[in-house]
C-alpha atoms as a PDB file:
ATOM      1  CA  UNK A   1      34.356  -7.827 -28.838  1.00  0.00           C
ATOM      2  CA  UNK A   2      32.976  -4.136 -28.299  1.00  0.00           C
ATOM      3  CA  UNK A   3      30.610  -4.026 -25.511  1.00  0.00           C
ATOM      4  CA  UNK A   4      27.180  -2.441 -27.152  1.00  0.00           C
ATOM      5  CA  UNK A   5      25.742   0.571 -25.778  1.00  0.00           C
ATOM      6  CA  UNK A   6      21.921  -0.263 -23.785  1.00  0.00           C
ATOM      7  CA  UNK A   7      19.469   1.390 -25.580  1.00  0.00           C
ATOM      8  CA  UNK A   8      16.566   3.399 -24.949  1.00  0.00           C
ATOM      9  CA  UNK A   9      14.697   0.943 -24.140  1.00  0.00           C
ATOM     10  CA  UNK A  10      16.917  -0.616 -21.896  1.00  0.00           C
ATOM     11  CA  UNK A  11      17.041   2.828 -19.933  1.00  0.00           C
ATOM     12  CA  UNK A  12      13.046   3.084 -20.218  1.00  0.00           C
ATOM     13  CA  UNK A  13      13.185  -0.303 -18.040  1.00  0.00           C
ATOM     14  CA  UNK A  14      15.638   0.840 -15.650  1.00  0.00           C
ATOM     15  CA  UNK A  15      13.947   4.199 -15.172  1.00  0.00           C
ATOM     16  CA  UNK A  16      10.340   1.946 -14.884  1.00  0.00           C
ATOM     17  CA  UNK A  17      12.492  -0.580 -12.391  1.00  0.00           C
ATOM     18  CA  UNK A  18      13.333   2.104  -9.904  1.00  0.00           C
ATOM     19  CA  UNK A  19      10.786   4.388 -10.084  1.00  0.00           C
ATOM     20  CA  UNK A  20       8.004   1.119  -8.671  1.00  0.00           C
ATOM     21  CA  UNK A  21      10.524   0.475  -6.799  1.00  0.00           C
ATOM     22  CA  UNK A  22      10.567   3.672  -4.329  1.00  0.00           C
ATOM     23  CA  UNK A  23       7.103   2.930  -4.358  1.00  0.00           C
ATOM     24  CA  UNK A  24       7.274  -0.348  -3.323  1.00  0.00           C
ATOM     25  CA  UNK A  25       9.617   0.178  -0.734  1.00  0.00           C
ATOM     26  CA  UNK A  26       7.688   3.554   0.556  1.00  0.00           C
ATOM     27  CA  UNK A  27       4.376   1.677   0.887  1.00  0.00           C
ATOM     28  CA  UNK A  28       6.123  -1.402   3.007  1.00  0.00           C
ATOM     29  CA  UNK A  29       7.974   1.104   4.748  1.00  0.00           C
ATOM     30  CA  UNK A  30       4.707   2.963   5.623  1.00  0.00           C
ATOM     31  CA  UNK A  31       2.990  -0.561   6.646  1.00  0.00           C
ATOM     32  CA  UNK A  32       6.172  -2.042   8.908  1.00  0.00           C
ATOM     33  CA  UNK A  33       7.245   1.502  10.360  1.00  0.00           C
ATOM     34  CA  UNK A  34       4.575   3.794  10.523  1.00  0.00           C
ATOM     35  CA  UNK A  35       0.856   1.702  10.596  1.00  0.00           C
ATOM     36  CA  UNK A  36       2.054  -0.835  12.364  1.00  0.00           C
ATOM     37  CA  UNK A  37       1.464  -5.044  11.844  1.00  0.00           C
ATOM     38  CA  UNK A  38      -1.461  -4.529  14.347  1.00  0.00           C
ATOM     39  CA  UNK A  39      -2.959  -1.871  12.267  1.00  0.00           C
ATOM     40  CA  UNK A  40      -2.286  -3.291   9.211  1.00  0.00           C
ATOM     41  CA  UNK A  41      -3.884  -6.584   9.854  1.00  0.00           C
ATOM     42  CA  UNK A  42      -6.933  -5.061  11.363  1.00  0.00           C
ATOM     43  CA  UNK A  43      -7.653  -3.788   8.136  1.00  0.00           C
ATOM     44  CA  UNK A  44      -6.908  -6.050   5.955  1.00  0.00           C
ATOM     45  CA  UNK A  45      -9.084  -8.223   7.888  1.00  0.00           C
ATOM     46  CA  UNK A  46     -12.013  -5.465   7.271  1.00  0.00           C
ATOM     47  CA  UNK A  47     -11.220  -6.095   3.466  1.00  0.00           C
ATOM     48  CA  UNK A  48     -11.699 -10.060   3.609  1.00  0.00           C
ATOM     49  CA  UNK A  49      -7.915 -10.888   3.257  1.00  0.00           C
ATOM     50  CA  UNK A  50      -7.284 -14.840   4.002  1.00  0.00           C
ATOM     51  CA  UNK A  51      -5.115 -14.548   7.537  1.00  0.00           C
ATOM     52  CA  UNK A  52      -4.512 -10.856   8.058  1.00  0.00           C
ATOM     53  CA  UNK A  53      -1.738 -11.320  10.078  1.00  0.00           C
ATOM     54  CA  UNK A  54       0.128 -13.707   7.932  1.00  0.00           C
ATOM     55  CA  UNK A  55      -0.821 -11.945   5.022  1.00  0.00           C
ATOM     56  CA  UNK A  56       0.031  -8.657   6.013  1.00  0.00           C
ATOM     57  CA  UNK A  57       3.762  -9.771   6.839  1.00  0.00           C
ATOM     58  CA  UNK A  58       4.010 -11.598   3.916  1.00  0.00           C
ATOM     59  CA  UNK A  59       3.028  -8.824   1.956  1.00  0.00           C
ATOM     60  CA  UNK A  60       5.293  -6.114   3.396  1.00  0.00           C
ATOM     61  CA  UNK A  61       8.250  -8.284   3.450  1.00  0.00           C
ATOM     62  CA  UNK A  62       7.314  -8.947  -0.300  1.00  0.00           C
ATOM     63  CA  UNK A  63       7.174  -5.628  -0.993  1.00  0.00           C
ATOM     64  CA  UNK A  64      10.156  -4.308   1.030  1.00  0.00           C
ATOM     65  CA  UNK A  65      12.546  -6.713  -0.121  1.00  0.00           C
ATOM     66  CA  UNK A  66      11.117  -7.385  -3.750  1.00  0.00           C
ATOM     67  CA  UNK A  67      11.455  -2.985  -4.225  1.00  0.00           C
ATOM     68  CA  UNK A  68      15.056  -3.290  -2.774  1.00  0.00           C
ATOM     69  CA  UNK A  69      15.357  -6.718  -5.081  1.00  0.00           C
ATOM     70  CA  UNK A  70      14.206  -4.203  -7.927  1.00  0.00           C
ATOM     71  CA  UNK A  71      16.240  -1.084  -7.247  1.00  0.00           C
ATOM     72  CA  UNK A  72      19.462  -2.818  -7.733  1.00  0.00           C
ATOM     73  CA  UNK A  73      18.114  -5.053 -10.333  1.00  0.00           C
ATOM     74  CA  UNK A  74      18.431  -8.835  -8.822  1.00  0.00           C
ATOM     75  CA  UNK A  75      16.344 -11.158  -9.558  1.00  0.00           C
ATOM     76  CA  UNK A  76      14.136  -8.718 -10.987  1.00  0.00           C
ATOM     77  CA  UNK A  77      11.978 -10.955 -13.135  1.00  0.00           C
ATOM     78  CA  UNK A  78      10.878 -13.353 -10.473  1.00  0.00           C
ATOM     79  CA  UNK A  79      10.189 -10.572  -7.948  1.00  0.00           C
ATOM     80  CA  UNK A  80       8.529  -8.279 -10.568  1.00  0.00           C
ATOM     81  CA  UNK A  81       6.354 -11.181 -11.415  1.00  0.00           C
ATOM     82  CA  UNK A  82       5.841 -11.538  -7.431  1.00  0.00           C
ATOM     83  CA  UNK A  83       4.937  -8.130  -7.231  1.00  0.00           C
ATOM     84  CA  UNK A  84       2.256  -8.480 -10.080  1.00  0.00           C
ATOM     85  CA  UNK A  85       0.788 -11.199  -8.121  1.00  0.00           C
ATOM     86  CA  UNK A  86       0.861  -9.172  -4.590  1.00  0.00           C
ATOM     87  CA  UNK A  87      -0.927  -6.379  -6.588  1.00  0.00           C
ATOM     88  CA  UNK A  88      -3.675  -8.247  -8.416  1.00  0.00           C
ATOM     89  CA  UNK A  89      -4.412  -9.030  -4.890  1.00  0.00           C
ATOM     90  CA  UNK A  90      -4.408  -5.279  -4.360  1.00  0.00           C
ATOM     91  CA  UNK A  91      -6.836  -5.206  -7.046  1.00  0.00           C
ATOM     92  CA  UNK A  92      -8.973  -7.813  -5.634  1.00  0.00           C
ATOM     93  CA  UNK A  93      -8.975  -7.194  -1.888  1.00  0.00           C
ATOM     94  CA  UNK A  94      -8.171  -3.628  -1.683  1.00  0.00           C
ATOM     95  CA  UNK A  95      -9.667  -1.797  -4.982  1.00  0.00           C
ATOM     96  CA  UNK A  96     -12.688  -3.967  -5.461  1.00  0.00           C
ATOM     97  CA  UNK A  97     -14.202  -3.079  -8.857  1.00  0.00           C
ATOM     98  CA  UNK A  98     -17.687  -1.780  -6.883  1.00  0.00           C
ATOM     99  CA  UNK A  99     -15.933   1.369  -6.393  1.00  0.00           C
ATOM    100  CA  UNK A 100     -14.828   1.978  -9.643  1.00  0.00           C
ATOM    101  CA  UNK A 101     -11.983   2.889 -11.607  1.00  0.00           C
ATOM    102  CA  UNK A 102     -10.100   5.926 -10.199  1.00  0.00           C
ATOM    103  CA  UNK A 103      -8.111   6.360  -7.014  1.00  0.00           C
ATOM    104  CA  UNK A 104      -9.594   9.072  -5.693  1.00  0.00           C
ATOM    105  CA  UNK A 105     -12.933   7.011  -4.596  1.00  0.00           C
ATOM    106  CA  UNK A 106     -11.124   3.814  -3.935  1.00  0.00           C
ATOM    107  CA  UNK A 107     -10.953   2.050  -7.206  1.00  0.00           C
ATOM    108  CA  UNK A 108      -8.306   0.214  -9.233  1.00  0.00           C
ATOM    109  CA  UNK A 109      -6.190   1.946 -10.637  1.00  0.00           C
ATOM    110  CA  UNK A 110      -3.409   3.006  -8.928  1.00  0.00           C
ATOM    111  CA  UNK A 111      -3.252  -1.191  -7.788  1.00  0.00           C
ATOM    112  CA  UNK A 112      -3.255  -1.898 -11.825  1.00  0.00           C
ATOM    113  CA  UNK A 113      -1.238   0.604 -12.847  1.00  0.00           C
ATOM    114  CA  UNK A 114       1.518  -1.335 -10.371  1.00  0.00           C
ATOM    115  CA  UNK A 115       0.345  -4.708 -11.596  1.00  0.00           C
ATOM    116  CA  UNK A 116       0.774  -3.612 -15.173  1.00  0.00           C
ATOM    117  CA  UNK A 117       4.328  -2.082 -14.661  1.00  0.00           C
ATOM    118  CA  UNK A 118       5.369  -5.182 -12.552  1.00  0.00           C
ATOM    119  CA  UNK A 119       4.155  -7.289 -15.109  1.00  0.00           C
ATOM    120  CA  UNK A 120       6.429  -5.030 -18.172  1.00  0.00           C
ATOM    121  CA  UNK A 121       9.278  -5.864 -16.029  1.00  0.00           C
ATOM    122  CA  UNK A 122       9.178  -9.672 -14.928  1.00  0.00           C
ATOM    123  CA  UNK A 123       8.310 -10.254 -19.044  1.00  0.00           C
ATOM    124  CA  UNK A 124      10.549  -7.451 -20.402  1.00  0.00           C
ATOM    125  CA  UNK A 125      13.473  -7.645 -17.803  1.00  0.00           C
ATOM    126  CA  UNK A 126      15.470  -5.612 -15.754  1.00  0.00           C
ATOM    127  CA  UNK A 127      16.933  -2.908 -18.332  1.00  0.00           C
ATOM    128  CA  UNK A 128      20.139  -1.158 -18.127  1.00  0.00           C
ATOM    129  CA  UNK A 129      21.863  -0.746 -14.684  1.00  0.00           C
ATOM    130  CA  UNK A 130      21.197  -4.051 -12.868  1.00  0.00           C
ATOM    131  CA  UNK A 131      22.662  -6.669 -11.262  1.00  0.00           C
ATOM    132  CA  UNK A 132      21.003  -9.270 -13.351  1.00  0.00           C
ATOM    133  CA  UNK A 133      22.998  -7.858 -16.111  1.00  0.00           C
ATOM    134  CA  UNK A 134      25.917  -8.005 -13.836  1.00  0.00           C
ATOM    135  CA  UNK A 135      25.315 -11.593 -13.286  1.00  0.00           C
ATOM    136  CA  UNK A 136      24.660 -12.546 -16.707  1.00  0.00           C
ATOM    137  CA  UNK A 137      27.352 -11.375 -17.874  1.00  0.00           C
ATOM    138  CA  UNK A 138      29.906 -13.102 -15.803  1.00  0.00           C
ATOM    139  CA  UNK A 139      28.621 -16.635 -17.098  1.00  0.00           C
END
């Protein structure tokens, strides 16, 4: 049997897949390496976050591991869909609708534009290029 080409929209995936997850992977980076725990915590505790401390490893390891989960394509739908969750919290905590919809004064939308593209990939898959494909395959 011919092995089929991935298509465009297979490629539009992959290209969505790696591209959140730099960003994923930038932000932890910038909460575990440059902010600090400590730092971190502090303000999520400002926000209202449940257990600062807890959540604020929780969240970085989440988003560390899930964006090097993503960039290689492993279990991409469950830690997409992970993701989604750890930014609708984003959306909630962080971006509180009071302050509207655009970045620049605090809003939403950079959180939902992540919770949106999370979401595409835990119900749309990996794409091309992954190691879920890998995987697959090999059953």
């Amino acid at each position: 049997m011919l092995e089929s080409k991935p298509s465009s929209q297979a490629w539009g995936m992959t290209i969505l897949r790696v591209t959140i997850a730099i960003i994923f992977i930038a932000h932890a980076s910038q909460k575990l390496f440059s902010d600090g725990i400590d730092a971190v915590a502090k303000a999520f505790a400002q926000l209202g976050v449940p257990l600062p401390t807890v959540s604020t490893v929780a969240i970085s390891g989440l988003e560390f591991v899930g964006g090097l989960l993503l960039l290689i394509g492993l279990l991409a739908r469950p830690t997409a869909a992970l993701l989604a969750f750890d930014m609708l919290g984003a959306v909630y905590f962080v971006a509180h609708a009071n302050r509207g919809f655009f970045s620049k004064g605090g809003g939403y939308e950079y959180p939902l534009t992540l919770l949106a593209a999370s979401l595409a990939l835990a119900l749309a898959g990996p794409g091309a290029a992954a190691v879920d494909n890998l995987v697959r395959s090999r059953r």
